[in-house]
C-alpha atoms as a PDB file:
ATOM      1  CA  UNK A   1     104.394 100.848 113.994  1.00  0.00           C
ATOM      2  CA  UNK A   2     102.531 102.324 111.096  1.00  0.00           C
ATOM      3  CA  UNK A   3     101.172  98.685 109.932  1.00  0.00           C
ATOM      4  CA  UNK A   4     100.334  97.919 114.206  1.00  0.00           C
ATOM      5  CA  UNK A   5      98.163 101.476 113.447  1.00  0.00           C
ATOM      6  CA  UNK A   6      96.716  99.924 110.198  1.00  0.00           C
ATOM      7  CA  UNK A   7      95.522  96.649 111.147  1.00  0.00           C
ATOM      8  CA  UNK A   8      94.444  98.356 114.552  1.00  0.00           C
ATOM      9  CA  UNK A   9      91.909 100.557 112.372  1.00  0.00           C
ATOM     10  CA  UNK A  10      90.850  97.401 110.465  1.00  0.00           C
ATOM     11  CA  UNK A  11      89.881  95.566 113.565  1.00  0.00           C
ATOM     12  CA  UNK A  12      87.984  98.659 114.473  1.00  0.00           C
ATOM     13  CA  UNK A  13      86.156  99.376 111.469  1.00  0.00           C
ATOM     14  CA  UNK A  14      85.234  96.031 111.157  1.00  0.00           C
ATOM     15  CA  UNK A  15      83.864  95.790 114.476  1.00  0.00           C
ATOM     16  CA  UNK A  16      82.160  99.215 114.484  1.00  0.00           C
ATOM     17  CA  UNK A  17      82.163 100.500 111.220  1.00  0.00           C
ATOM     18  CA  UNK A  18      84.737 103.656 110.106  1.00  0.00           C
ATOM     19  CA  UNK A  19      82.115 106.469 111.390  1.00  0.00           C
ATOM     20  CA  UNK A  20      81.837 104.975 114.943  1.00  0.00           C
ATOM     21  CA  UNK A  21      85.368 104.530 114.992  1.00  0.00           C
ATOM     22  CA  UNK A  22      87.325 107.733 117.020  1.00  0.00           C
ATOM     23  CA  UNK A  23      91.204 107.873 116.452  1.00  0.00           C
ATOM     24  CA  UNK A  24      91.287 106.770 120.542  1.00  0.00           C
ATOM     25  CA  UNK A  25      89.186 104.001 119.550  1.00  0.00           C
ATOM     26  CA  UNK A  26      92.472 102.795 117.412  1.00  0.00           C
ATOM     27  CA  UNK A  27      95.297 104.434 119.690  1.00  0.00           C
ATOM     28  CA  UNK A  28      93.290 101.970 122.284  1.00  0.00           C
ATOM     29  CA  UNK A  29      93.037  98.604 120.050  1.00  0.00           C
ATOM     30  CA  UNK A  30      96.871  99.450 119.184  1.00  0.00           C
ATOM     31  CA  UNK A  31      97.925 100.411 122.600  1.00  0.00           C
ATOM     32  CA  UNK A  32      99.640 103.396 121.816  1.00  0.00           C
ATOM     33  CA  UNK A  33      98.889 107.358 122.538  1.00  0.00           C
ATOM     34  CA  UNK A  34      96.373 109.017 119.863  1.00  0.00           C
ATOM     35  CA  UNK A  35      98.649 111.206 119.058  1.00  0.00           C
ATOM     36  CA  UNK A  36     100.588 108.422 117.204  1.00  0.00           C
ATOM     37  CA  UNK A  37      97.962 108.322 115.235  1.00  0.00           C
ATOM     38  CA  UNK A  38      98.145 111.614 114.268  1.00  0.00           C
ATOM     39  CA  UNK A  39     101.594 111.315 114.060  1.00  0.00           C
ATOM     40  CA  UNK A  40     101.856 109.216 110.938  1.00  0.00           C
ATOM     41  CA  UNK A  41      98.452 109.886 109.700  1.00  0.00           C
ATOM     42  CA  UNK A  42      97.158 113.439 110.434  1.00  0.00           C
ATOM     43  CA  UNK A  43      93.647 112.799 110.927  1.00  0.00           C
ATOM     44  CA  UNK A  44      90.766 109.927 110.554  1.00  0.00           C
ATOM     45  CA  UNK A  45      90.266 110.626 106.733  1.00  0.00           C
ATOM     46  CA  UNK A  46      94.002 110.566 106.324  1.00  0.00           C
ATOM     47  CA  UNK A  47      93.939 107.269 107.740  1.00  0.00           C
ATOM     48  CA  UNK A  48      90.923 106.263 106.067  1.00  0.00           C
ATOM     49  CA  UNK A  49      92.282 106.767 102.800  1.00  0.00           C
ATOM     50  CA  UNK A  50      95.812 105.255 103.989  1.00  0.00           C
ATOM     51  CA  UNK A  51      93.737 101.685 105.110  1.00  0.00           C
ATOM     52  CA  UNK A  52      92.215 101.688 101.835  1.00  0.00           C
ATOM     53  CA  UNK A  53      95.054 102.141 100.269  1.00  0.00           C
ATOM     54  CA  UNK A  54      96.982 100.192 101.689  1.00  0.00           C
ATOM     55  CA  UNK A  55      95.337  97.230 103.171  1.00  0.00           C
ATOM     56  CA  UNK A  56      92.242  96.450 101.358  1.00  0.00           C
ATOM     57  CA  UNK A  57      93.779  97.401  97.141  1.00  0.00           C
ATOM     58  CA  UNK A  58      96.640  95.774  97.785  1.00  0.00           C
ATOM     59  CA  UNK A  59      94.163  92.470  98.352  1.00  0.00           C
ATOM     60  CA  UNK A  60      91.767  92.845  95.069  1.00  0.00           C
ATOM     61  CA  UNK A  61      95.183  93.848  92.948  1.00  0.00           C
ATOM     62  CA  UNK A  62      96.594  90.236  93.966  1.00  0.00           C
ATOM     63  CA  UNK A  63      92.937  89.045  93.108  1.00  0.00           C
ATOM     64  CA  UNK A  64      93.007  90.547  90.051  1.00  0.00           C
ATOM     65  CA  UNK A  65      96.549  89.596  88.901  1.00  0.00           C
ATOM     66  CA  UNK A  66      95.923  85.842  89.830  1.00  0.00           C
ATOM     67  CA  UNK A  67      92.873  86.460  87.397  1.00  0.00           C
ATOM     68  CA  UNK A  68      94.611  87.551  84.509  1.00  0.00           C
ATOM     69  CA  UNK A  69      97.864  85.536  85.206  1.00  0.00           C
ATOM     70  CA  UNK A  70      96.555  82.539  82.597  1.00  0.00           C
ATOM     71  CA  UNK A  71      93.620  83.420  80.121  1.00  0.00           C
ATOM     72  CA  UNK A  72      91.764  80.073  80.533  1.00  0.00           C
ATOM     73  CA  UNK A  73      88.119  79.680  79.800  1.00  0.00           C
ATOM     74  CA  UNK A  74      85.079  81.199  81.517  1.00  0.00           C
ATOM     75  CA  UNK A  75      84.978  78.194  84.113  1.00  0.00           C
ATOM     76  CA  UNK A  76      88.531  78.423  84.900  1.00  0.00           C
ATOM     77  CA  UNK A  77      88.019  82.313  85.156  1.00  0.00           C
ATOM     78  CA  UNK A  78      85.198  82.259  87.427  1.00  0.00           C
ATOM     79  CA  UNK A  79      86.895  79.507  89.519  1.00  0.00           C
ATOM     80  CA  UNK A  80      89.859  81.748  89.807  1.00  0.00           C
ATOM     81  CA  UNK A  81      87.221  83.964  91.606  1.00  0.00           C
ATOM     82  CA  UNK A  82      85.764  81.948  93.721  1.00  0.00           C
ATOM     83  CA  UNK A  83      88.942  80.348  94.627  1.00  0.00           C
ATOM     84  CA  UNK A  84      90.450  83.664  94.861  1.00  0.00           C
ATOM     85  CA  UNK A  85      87.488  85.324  97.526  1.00  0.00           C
ATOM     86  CA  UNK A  86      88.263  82.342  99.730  1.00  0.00           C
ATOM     87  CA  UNK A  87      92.067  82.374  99.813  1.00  0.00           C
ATOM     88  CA  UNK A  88      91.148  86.420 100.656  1.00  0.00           C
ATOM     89  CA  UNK A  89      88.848  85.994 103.252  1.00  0.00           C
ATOM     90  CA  UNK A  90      91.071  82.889 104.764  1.00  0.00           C
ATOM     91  CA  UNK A  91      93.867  85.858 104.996  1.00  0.00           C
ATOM     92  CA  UNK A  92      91.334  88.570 106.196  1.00  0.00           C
ATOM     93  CA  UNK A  93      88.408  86.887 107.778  1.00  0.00           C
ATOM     94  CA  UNK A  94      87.611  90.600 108.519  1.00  0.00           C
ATOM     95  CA  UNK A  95      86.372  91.299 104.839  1.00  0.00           C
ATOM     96  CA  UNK A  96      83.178  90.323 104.226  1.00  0.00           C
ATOM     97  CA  UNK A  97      81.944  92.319 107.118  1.00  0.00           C
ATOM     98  CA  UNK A  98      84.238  95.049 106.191  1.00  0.00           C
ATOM     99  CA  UNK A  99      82.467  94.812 102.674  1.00  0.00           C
ATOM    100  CA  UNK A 100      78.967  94.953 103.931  1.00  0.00           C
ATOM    101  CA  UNK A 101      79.007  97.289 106.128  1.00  0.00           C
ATOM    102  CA  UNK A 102      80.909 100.037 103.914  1.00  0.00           C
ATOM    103  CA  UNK A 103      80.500  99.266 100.611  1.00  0.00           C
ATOM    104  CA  UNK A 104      76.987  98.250 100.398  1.00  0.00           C
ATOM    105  CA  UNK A 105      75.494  99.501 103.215  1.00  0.00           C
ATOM    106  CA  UNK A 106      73.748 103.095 101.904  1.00  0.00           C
ATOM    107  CA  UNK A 107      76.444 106.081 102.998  1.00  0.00           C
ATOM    108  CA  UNK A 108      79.203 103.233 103.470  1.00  0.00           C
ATOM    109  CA  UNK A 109      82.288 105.143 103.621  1.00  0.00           C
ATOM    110  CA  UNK A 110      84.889 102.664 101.324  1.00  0.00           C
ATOM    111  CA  UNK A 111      81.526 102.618  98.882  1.00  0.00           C
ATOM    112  CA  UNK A 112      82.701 105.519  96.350  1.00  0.00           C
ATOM    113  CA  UNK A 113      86.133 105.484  96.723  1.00  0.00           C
ATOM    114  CA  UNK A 114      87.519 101.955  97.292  1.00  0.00           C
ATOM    115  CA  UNK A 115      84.625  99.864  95.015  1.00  0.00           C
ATOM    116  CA  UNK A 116      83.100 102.649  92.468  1.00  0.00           C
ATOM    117  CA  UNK A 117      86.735 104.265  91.344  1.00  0.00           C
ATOM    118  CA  UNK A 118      89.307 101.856  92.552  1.00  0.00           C
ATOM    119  CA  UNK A 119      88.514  98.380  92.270  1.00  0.00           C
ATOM    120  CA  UNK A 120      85.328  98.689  89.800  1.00  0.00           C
ATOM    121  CA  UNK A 121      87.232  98.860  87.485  1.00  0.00           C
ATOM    122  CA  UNK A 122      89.743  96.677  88.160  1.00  0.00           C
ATOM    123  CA  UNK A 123      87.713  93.449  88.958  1.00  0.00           C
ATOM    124  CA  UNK A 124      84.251  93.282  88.093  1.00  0.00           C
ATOM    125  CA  UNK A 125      84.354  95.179  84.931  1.00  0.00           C
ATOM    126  CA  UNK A 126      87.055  93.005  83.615  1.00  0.00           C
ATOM    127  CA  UNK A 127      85.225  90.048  84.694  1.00  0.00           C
ATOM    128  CA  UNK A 128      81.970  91.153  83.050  1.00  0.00           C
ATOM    129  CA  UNK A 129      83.732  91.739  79.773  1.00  0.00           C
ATOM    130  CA  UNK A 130      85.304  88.463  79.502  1.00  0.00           C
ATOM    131  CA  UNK A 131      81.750  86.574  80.330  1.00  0.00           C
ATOM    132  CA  UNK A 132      80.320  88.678  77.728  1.00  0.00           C
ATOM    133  CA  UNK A 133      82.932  87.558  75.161  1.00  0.00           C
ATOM    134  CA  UNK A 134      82.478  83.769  76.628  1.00  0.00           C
ATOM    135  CA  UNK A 135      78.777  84.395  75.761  1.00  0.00           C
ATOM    136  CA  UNK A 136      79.506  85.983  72.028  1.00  0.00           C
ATOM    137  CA  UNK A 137      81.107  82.356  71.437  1.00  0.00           C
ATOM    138  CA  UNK A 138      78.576  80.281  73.082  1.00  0.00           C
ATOM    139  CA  UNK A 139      79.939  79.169  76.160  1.00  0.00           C
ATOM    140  CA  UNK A 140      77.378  80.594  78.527  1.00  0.00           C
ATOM    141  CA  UNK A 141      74.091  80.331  78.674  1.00  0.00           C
ATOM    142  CA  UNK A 142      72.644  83.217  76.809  1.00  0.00           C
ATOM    143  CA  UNK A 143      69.521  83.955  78.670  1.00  0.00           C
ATOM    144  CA  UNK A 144      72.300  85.270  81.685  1.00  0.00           C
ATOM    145  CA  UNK A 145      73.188  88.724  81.620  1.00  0.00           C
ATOM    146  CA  UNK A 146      77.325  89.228  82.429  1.00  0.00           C
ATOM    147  CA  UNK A 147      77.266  92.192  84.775  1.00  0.00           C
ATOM    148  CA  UNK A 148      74.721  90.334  87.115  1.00  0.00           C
ATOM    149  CA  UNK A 149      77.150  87.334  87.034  1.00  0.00           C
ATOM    150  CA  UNK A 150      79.622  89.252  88.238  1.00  0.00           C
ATOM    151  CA  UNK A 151      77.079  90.460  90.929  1.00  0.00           C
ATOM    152  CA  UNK A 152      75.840  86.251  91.487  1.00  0.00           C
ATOM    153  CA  UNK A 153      79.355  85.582  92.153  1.00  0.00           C
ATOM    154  CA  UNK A 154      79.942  88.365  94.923  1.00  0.00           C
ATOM    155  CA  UNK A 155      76.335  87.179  96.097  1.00  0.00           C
ATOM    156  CA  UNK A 156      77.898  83.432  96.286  1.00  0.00           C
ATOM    157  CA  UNK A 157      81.254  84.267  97.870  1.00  0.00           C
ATOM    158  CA  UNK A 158      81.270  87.653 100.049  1.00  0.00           C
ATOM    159  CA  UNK A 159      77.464  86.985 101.573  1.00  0.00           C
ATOM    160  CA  UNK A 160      77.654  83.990 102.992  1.00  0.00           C
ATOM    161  CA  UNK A 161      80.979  84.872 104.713  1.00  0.00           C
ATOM    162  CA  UNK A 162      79.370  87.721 105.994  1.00  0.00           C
ATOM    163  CA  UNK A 163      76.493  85.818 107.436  1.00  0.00           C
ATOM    164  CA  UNK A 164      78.146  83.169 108.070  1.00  0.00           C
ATOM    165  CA  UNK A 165      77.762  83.179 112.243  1.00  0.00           C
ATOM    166  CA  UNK A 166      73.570  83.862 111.307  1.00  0.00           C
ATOM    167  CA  UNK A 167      73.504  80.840 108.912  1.00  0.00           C
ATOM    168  CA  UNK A 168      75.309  78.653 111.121  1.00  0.00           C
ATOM    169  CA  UNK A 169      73.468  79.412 114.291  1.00  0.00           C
ATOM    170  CA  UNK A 170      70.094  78.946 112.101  1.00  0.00           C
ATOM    171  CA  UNK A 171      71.047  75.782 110.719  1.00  0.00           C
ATOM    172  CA  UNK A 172      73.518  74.106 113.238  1.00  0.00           C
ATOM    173  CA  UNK A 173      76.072  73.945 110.511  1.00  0.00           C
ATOM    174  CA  UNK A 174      79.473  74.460 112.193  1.00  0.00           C
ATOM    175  CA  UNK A 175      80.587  72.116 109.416  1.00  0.00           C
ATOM    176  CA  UNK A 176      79.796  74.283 106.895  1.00  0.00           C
ATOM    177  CA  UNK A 177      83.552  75.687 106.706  1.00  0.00           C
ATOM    178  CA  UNK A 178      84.593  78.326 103.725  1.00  0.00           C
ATOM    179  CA  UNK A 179      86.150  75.308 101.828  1.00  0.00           C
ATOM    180  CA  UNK A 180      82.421  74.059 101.943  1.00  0.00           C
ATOM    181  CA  UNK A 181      81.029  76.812 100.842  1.00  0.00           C
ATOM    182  CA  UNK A 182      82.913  76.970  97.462  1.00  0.00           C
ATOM    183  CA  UNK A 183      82.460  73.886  96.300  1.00  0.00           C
ATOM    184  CA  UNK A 184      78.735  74.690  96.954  1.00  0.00           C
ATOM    185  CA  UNK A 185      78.890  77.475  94.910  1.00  0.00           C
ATOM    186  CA  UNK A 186      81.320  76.246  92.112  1.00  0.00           C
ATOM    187  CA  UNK A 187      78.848  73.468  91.365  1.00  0.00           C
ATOM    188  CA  UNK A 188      75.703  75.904  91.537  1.00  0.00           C
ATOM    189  CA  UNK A 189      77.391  77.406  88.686  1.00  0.00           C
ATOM    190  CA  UNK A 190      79.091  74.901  86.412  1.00  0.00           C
ATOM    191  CA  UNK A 191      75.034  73.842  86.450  1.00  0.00           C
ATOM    192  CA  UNK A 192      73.875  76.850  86.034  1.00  0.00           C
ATOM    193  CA  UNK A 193      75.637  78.099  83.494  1.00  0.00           C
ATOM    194  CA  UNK A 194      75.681  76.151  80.768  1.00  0.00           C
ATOM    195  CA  UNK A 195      74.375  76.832  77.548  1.00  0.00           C
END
């Protein structure tokens, strides 16, 4: 029951973002009595923190592992990324709205505590660091700067997931699946970043 609750509030806060989204709101999508809710959870933040937690680390701490599984060079490492966002948003097509809408949207609620102290660190930071150390021995170009590669690569991935039913509608491209889309962006940056 408590993971029926949890993906309940994902649908929701996906759909209508966590402030709009009342405990009923939930209760409803689950099909069970609010006080469920407050049963296992206590109260929206509770619940909040519980779906962080326990839905969305869990997937960027399986991202993360399957990028430090094999060192590899920078390409392999960045493919690992890309590679990685798509498996992730194959299993939770939900995320890249998710991740607009509360992480970089101004007052997102998953902002400060899921990116800035949870997975910060645990992703991007590590990922900056190792293209700065691929750059130290010449293997990327040097005019690049790491920490906005790190922020090209969400750019490439997350965004066009999130837009994808704009982009599609705009350009008639129903063809242009997710496997599409990262073999678009791999080559944009094997190109691109070369020394």
């Amino acid at each position: 029951m408590r993971a029926r609750l949890l993906d309940a509030a994902i649908a929701c806060y996906a759909r209508q973002g966590i402030a709009a989204t009342s405990l009923r709101a939930i209760a409803s999508e689950a099909g069970v009595n609010p006080a469920l809710l407050h049963y296992y959870f206590g109260d929206k933040e509770q619940l909040q923190e519980a779906v962080s937690n326990e839905r969305l680390l869990p997937v960027f701490l399986s991202l993360r592992e399957n990028l430090t599984r094999e060192p590899g060079d920078v390409m392999d490492l960045i493919a690992g990324f890309v590679h990685g966002i798509g498996r992730v948003i194959a299993a939770h097509p939900w995320l890249p709205s998710l991740w607009v809408r509360e992480v970089l949207c101004e007052g997102g609620a998953l902002r400060e505590s899921l990116l800035l102290e949870k997975i910060g660190p645990l992703v991007p930071q590590m990922m900056a660091r190792r293209f700065a150390e691929a750059q130290q021995r010449g293997q990327i170009n040097a005019d690049l700067d790491p920490r906005l590669l790190m922020v090209s690569l969400v750019g490439l991935t997350l965004f066009p997931a999130a837009s994808a039913p704009i982009w599609r509608r705009l350009f008639d491209a129903d063809d242009l699946d997710l496997d599409t889309q990262r073999r678009h962006a791999l080559a944009l940056l094997d190109r691109g970043l070369t020394p």
